[in-house]
C-alpha atoms as a PDB file:
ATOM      1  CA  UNK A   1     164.446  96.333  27.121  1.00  0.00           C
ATOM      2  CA  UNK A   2     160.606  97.671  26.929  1.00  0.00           C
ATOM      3  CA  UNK A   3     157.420  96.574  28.261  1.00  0.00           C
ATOM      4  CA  UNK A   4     156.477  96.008  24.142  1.00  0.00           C
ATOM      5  CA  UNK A   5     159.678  93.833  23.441  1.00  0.00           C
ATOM      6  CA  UNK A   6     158.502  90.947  26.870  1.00  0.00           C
ATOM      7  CA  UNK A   7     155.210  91.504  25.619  1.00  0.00           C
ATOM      8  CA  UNK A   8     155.885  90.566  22.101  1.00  0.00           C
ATOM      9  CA  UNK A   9     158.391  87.458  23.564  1.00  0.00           C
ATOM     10  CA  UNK A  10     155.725  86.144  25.719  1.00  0.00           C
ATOM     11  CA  UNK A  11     153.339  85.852  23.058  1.00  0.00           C
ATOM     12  CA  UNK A  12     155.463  84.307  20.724  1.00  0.00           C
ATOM     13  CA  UNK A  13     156.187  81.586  23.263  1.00  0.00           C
ATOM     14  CA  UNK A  14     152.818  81.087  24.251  1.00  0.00           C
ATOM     15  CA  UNK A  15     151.932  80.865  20.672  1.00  0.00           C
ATOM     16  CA  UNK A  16     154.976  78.660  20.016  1.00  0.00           C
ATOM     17  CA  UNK A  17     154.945  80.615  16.766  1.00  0.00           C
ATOM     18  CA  UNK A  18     156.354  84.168  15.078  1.00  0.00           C
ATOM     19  CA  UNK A  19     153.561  83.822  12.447  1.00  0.00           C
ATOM     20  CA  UNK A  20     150.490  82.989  14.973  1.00  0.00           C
ATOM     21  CA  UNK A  21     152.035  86.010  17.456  1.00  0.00           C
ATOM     22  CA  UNK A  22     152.542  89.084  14.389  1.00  0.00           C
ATOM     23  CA  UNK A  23     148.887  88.107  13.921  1.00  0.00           C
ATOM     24  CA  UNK A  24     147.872  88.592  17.460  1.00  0.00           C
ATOM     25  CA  UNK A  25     149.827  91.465  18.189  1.00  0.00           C
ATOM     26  CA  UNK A  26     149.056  92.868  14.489  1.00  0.00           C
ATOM     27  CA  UNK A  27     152.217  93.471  13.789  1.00  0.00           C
ATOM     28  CA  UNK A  28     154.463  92.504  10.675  1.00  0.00           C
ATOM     29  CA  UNK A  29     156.354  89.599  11.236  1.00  0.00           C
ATOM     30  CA  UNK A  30     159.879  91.371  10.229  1.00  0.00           C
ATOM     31  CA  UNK A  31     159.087  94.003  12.837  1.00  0.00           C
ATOM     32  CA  UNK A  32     158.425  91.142  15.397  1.00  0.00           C
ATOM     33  CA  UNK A  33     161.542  88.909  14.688  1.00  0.00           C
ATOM     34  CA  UNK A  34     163.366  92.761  14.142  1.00  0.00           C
ATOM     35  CA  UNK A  35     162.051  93.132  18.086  1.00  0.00           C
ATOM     36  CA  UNK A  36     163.384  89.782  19.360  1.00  0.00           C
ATOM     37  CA  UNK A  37     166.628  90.252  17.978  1.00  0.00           C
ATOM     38  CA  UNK A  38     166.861  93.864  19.632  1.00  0.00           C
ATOM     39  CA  UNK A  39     166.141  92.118  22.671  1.00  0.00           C
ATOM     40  CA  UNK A  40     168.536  89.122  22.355  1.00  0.00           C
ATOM     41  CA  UNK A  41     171.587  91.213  21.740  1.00  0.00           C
ATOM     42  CA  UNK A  42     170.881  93.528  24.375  1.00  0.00           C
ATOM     43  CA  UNK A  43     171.038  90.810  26.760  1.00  0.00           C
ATOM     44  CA  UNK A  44     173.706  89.188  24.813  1.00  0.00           C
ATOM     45  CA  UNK A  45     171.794  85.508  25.289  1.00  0.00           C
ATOM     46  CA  UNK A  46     169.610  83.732  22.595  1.00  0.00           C
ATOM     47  CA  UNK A  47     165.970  83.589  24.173  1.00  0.00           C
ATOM     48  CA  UNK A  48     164.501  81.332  21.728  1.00  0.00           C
ATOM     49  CA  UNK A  49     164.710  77.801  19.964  1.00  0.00           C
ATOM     50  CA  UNK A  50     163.386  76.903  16.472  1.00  0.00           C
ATOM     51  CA  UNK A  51     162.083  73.305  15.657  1.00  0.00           C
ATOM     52  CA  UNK A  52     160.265  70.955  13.868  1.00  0.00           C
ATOM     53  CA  UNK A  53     157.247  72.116  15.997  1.00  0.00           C
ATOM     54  CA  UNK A  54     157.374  75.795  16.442  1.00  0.00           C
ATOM     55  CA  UNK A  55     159.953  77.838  18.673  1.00  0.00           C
ATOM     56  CA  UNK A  56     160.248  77.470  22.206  1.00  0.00           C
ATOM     57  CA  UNK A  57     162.117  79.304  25.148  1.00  0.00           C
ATOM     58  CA  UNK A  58     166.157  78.636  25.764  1.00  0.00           C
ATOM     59  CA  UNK A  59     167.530  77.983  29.247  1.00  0.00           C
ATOM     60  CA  UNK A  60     167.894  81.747  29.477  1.00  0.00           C
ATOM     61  CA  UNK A  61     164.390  82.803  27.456  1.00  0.00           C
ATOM     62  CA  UNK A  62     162.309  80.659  30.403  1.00  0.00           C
ATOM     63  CA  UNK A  63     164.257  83.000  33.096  1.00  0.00           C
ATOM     64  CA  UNK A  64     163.037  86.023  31.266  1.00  0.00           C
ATOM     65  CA  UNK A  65     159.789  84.191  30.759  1.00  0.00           C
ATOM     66  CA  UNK A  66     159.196  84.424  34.196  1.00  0.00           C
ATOM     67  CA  UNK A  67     160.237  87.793  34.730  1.00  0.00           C
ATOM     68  CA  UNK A  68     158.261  89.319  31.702  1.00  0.00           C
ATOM     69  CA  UNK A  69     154.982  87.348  32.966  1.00  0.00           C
ATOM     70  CA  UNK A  70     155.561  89.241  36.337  1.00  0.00           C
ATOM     71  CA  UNK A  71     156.771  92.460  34.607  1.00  0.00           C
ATOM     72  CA  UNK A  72     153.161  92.820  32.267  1.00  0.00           C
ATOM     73  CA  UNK A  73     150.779  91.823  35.520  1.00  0.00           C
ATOM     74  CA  UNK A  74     153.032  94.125  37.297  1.00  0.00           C
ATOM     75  CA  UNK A  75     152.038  96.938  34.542  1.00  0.00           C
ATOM     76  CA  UNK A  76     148.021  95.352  33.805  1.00  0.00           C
ATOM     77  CA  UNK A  77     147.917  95.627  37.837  1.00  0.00           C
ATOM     78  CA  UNK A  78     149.180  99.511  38.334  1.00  0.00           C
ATOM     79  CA  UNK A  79     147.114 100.795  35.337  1.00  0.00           C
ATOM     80  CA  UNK A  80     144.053  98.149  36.939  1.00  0.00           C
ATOM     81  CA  UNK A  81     144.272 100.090  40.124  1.00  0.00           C
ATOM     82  CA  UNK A  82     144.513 103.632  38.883  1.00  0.00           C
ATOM     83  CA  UNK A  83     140.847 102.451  36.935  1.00  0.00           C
ATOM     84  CA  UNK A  84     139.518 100.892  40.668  1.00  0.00           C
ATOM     85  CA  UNK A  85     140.004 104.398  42.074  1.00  0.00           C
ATOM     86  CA  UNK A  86     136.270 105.136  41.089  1.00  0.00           C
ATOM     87  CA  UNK A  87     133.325 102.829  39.693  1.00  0.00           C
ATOM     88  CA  UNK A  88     132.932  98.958  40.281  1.00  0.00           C
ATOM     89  CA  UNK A  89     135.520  95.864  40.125  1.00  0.00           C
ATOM     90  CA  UNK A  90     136.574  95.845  36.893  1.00  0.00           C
ATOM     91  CA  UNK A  91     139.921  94.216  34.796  1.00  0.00           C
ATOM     92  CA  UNK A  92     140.465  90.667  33.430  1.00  0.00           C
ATOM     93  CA  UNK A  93     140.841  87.374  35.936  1.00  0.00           C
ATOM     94  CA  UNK A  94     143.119  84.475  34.629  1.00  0.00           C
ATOM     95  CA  UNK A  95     141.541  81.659  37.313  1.00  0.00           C
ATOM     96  CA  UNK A  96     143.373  78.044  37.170  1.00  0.00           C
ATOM     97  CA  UNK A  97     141.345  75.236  38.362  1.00  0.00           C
ATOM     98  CA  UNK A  98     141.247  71.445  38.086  1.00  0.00           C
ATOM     99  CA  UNK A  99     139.117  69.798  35.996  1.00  0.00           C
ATOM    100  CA  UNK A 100     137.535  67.900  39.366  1.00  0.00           C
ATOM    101  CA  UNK A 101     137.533  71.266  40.951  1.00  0.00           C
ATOM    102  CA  UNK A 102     135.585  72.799  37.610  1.00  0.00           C
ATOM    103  CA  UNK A 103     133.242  70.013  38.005  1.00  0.00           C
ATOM    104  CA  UNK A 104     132.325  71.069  41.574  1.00  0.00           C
ATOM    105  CA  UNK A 105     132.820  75.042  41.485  1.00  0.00           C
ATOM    106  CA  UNK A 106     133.023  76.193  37.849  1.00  0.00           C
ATOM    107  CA  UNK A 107     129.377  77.210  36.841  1.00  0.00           C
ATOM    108  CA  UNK A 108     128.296  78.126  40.569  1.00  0.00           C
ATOM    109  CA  UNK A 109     131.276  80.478  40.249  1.00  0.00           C
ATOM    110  CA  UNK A 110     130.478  82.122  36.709  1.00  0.00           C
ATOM    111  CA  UNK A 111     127.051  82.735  37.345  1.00  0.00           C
ATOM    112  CA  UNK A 112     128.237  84.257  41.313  1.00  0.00           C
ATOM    113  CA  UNK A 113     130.866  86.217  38.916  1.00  0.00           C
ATOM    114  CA  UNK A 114     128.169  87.742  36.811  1.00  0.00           C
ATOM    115  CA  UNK A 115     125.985  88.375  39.363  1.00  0.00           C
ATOM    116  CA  UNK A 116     128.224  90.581  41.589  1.00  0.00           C
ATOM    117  CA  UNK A 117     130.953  91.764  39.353  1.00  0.00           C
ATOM    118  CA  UNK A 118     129.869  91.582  35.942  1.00  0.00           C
ATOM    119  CA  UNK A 119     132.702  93.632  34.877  1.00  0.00           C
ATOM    120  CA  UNK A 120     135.247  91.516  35.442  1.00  0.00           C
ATOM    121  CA  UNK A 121     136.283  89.506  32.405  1.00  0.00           C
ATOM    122  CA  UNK A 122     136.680  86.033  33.974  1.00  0.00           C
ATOM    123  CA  UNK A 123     139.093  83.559  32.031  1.00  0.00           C
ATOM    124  CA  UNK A 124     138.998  80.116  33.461  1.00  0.00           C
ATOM    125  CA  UNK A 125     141.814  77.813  32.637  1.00  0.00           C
ATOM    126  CA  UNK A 126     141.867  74.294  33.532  1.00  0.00           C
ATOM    127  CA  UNK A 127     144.987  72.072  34.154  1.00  0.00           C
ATOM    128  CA  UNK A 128     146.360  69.721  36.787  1.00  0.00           C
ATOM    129  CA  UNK A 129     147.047  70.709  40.210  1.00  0.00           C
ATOM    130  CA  UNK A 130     150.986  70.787  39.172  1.00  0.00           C
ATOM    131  CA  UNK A 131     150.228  72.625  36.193  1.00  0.00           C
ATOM    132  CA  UNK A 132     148.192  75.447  37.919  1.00  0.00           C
ATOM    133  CA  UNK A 133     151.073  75.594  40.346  1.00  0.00           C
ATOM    134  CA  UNK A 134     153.479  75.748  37.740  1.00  0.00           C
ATOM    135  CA  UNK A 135     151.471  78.856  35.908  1.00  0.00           C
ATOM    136  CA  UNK A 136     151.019  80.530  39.446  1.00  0.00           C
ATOM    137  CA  UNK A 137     154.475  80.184  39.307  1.00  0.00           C
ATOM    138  CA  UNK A 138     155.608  81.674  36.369  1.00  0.00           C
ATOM    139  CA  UNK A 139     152.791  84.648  36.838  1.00  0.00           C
ATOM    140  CA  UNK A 140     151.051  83.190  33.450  1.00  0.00           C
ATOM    141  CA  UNK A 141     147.492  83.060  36.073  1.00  0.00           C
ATOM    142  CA  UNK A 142     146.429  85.098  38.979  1.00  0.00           C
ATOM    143  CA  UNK A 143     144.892  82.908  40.403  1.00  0.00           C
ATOM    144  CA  UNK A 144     144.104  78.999  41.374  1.00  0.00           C
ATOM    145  CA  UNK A 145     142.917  75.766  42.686  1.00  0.00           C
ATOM    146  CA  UNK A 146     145.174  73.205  43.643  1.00  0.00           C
ATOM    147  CA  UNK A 147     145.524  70.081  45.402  1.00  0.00           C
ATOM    148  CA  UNK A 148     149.348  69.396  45.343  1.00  0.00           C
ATOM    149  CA  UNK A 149     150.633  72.984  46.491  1.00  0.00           C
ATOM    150  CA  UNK A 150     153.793  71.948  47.418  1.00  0.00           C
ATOM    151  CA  UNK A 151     154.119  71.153  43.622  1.00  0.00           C
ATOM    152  CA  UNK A 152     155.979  74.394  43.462  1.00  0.00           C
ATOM    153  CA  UNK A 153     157.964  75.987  46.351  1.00  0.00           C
ATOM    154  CA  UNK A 154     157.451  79.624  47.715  1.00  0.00           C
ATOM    155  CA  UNK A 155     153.756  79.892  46.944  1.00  0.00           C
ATOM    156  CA  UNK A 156     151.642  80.501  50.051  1.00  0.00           C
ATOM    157  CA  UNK A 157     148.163  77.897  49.469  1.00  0.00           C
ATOM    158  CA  UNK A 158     145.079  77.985  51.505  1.00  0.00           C
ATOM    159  CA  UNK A 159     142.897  75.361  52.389  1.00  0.00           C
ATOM    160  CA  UNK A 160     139.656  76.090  51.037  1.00  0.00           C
ATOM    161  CA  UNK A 161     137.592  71.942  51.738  1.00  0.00           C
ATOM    162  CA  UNK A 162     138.133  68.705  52.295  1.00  0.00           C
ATOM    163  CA  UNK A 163     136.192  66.188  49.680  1.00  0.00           C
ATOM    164  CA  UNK A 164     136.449  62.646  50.674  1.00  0.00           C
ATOM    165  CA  UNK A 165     137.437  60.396  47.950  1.00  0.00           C
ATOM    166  CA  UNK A 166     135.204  57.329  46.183  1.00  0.00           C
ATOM    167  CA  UNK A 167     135.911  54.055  44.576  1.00  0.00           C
ATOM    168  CA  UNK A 168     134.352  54.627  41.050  1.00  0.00           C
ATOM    169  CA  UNK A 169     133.190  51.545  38.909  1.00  0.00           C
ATOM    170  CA  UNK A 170     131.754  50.955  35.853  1.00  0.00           C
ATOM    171  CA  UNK A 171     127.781  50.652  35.790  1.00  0.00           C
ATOM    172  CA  UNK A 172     127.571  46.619  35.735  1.00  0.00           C
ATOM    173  CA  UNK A 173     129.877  45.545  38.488  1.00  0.00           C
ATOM    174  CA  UNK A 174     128.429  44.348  41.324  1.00  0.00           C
ATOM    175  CA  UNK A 175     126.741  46.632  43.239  1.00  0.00           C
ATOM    176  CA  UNK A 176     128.996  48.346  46.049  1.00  0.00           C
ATOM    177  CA  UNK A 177     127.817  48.875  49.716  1.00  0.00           C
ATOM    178  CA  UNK A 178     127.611  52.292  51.676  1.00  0.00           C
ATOM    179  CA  UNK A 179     131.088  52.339  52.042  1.00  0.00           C
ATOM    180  CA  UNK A 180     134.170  50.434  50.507  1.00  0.00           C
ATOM    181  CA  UNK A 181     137.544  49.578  52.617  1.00  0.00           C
ATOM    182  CA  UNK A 182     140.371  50.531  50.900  1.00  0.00           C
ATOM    183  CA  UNK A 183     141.912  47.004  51.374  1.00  0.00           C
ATOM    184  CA  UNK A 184     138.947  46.535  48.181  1.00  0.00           C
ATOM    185  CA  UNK A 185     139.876  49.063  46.147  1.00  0.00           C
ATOM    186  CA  UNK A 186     143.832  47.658  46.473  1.00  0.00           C
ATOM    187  CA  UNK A 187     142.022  44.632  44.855  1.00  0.00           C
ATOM    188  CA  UNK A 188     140.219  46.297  41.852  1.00  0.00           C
ATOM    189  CA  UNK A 189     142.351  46.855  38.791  1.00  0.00           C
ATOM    190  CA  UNK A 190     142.849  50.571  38.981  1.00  0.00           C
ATOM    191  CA  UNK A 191     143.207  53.614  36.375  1.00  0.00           C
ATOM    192  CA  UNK A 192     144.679  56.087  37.834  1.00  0.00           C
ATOM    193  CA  UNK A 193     147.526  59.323  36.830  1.00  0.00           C
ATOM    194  CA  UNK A 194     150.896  58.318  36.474  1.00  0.00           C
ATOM    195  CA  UNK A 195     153.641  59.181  39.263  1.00  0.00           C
ATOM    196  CA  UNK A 196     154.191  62.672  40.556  1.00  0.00           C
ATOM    197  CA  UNK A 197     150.434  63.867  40.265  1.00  0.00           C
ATOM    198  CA  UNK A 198     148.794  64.040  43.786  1.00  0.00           C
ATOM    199  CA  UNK A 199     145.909  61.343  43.552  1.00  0.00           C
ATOM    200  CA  UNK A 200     148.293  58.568  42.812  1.00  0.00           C
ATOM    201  CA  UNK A 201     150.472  59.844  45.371  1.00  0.00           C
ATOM    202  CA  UNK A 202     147.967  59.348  48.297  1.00  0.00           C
ATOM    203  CA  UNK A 203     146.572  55.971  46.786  1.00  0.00           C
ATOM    204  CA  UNK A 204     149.697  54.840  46.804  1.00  0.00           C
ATOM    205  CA  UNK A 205     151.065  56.323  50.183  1.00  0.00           C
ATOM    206  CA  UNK A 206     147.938  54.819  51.727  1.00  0.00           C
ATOM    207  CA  UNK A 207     148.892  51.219  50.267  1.00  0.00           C
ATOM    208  CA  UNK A 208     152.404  51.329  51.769  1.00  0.00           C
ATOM    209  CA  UNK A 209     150.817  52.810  55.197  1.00  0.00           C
ATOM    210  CA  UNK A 210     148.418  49.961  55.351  1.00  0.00           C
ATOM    211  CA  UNK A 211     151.278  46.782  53.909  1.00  0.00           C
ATOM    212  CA  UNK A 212     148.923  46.936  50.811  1.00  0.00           C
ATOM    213  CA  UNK A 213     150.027  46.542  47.369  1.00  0.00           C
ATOM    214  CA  UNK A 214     148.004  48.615  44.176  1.00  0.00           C
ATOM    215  CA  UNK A 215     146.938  47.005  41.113  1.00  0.00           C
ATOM    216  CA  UNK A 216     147.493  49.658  38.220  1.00  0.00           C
ATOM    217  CA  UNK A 217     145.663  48.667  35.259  1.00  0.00           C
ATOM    218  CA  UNK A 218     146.529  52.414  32.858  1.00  0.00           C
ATOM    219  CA  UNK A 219     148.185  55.493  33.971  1.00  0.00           C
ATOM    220  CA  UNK A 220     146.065  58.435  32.548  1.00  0.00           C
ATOM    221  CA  UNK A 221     147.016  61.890  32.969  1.00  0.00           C
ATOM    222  CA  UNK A 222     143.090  63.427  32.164  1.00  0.00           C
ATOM    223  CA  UNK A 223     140.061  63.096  34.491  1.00  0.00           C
ATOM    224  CA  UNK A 224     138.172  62.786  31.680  1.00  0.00           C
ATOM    225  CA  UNK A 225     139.693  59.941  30.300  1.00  0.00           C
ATOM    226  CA  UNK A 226     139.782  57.860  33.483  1.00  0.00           C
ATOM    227  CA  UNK A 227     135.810  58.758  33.560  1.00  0.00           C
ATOM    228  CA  UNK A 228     135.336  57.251  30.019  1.00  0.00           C
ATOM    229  CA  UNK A 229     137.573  54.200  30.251  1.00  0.00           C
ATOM    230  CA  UNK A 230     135.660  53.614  33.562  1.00  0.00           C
ATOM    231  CA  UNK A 231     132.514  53.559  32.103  1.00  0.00           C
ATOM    232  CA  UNK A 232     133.446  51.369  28.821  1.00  0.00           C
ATOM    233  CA  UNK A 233     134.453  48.758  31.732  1.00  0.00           C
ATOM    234  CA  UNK A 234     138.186  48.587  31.437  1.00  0.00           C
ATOM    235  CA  UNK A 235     138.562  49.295  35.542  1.00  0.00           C
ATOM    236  CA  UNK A 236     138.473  51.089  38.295  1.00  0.00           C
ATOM    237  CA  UNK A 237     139.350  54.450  39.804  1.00  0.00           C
ATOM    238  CA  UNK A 238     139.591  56.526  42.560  1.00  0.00           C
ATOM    239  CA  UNK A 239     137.980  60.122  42.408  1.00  0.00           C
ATOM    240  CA  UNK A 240     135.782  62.575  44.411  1.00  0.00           C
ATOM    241  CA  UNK A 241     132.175  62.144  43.866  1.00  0.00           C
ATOM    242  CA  UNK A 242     131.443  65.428  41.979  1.00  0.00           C
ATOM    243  CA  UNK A 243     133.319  64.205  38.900  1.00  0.00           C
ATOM    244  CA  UNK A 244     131.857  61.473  38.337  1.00  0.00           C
ATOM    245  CA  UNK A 245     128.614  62.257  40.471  1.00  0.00           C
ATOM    246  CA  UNK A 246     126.467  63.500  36.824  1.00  0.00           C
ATOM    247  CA  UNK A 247     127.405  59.658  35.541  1.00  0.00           C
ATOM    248  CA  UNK A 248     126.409  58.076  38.577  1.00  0.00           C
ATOM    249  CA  UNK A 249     123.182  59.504  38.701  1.00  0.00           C
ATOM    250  CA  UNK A 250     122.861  58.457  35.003  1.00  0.00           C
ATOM    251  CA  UNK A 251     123.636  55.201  35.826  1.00  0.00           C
ATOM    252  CA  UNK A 252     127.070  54.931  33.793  1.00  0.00           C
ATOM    253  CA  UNK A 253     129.011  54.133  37.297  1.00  0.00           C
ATOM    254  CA  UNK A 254     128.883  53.459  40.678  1.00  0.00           C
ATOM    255  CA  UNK A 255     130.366  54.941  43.463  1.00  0.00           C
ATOM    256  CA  UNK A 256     131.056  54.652  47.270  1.00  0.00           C
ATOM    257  CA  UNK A 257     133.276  56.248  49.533  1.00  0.00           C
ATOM    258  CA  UNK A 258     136.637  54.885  50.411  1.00  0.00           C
ATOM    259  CA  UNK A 259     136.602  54.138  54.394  1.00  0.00           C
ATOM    260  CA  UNK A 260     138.616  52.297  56.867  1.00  0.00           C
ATOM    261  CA  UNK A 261     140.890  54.501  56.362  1.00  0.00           C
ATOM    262  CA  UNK A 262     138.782  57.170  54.989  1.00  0.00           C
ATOM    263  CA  UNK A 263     140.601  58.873  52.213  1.00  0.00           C
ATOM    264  CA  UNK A 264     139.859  62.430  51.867  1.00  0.00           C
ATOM    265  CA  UNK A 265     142.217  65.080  49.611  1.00  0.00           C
ATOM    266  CA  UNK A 266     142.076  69.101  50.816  1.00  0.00           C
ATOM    267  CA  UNK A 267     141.872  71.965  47.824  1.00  0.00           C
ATOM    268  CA  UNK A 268     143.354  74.943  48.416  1.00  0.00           C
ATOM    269  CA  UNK A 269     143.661  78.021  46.595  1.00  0.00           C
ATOM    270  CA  UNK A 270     146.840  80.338  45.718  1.00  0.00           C
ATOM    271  CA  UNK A 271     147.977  83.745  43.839  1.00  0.00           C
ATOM    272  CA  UNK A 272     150.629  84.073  41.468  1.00  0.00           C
ATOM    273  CA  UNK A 273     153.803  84.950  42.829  1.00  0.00           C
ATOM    274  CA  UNK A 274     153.763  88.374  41.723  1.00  0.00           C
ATOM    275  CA  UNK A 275     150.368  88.929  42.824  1.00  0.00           C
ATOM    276  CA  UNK A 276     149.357  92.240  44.189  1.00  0.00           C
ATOM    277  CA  UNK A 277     145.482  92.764  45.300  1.00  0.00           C
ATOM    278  CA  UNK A 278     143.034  94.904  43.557  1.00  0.00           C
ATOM    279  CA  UNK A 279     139.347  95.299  43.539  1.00  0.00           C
ATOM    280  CA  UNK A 280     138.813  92.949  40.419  1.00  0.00           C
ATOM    281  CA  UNK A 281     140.841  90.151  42.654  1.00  0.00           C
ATOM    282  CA  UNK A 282     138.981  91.129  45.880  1.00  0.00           C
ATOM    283  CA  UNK A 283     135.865  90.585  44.568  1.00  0.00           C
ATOM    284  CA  UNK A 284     136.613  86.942  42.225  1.00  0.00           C
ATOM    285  CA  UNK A 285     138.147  85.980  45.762  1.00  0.00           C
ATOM    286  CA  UNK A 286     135.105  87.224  47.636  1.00  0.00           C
ATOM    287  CA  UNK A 287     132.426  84.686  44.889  1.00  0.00           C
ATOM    288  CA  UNK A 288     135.154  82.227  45.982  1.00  0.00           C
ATOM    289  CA  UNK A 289     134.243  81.868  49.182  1.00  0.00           C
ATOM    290  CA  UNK A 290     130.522  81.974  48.976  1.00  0.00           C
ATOM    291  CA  UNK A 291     130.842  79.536  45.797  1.00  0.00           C
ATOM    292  CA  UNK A 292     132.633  77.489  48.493  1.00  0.00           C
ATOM    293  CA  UNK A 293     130.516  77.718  51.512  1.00  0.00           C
ATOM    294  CA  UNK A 294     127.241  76.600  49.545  1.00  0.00           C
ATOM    295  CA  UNK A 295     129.052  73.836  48.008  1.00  0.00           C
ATOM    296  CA  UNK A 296     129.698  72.298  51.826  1.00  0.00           C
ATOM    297  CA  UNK A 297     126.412  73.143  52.343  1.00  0.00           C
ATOM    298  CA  UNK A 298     124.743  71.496  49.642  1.00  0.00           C
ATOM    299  CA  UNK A 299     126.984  68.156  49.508  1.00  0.00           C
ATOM    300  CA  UNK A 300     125.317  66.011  51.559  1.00  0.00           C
ATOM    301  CA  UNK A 301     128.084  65.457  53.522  1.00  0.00           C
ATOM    302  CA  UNK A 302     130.951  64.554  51.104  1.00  0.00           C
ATOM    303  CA  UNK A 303     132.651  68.516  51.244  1.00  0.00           C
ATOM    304  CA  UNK A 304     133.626  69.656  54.497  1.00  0.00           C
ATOM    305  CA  UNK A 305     136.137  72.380  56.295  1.00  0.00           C
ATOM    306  CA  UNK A 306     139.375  71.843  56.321  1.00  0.00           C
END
């Protein structure tokens, strides 16, 4: 087993394809599969699984998955910190965030980025809090933003803010006071994710804790999505203001903050299992923080310290 051969496996299952991998790793596709199959007997296990759709990993090829992911940052990381020995930050950042999170930090963060270490290749990937968990996991990101990290045992998570959370209508309901009781938004017909994904978690924890039941109009797995079926009228949701806070303003929704109880969610932010510090890290992590700071700041009261 060689550094080449997990490189070459990992791409083909993040490709889900030999064909779409050769081409990335400019290599023949012969001398790929001819690589796989060096690999496979070696370890005497089949690592991967043809289909209708592509290939995927066996049992066995997600255990060496993991293990490969960790193995290549291990290497990217030694030869990263040989190169921070002299000159500025430098090296490639694979940063998991949210898509509520990217609506709050993402472009405040980029431009922070390429004002203080512009040679740092920043890669931001967004996903769910249990899929960023999942990734920081399995050592596919260094990095991330989560709001469910218990989504994923034996990965430390620190609290970065709390954001209180808003009932979020569409544009021609009636309009909605200062503040809403959550004993109204257990009476709106509500669009929210689908079990196991934090937000519908706490709406629904906070229902049982106050002998409430919750009216669930659509599950949707995609922020996005809720935003848009919101504003075409077809219910309600529950989200922190800076999603939806550029279609407020517009006048697409309307928005108020849930109180009585007040219902606030906490991000925090983790490394990938593997994760060993360097300048390039040091310095993301250090935008982080100031990214974060001048977001409290600057929220009018909405963002806060854990």
């Amino acid at each position: 087993m060689d550094v080449r051969q997990l490189r070459y496996f990992v791409e083909i299952v993040d490709a889900k394809s030999f064909t779409k991998a050769a081409d990335k790793v400019r290599v023949a596709q012969p001398a790929l599969g001819l690589q796989i199959k060096k690999l496979e007997d070696e370890l005497g296990v089949s690592l991967l699984r043809r289909h209708s759709r592509g290939v995927e990993p066996t049992e066995a090829g997600g255990v060496l998955l993991k293990h490969a992911n960790a193995i290549l940052k291990q290497v990217e990381q030694a030869r990263q910190e040989v190169t921070d020995l002299s000159g500025p930050p430098r090296g490639d950042i694979v940063l998991g965030i949210t898509p509520t999170a990217s609506a709050l930090l993402a472009v405040r963060l980029v431009k922070a980025c390429r004002e203080t270490c512009p040679l740092v290749s920043l890669n931001i990937v967004e996903g769910l809090s249990e899929e960023i968990m999942r990734r920081l996991g399995d050592n596919s990101i260094d990095m991330g933003f989560t709001y469910n990290p218990s989504a994923v045992s034996g990965i430390a998570a620190e609290p970065l803010l709390v954001e209180d959370l808003y009932l979020v209508g569409p544009a021609d309901a009636a309009p909605l006071s200062e503040s809403v009781r959550f004993a109204e938004v257990c009476r709106k017909s509500l669009i929210l994710p689908s079990r196991g994904f934090g937000m519908r978690e706490w709406v629904e924890e906070t229902a049982r804790d106050c002998r409430l039941k919750v009216d669930i109009a659509f599950e949707i797995d995609s922020v996005s999505t809720m935003r848009e079926l919101v504003e075409g009228g077809l219910g309600w949701t529950v989200l922190p203001f800076a999603s939806v806070a550029p279609s407020v303003a517009a006048g697409r929704l309307v928005a108020a903050p849930i109180a009585r109880p007040r219902m606030s969610r906490t991000l925090s932010f983790a490394y990938a299992s593997s994760h060993s510090e360097n300048n390039a890290s040091r310095a993301v992590r250090e935008a982080i923080d100031r990214v974060i700071d001048e977001s409290i700041r600057d929220s009018g009261g909405h963002l806060r310290k854990p």
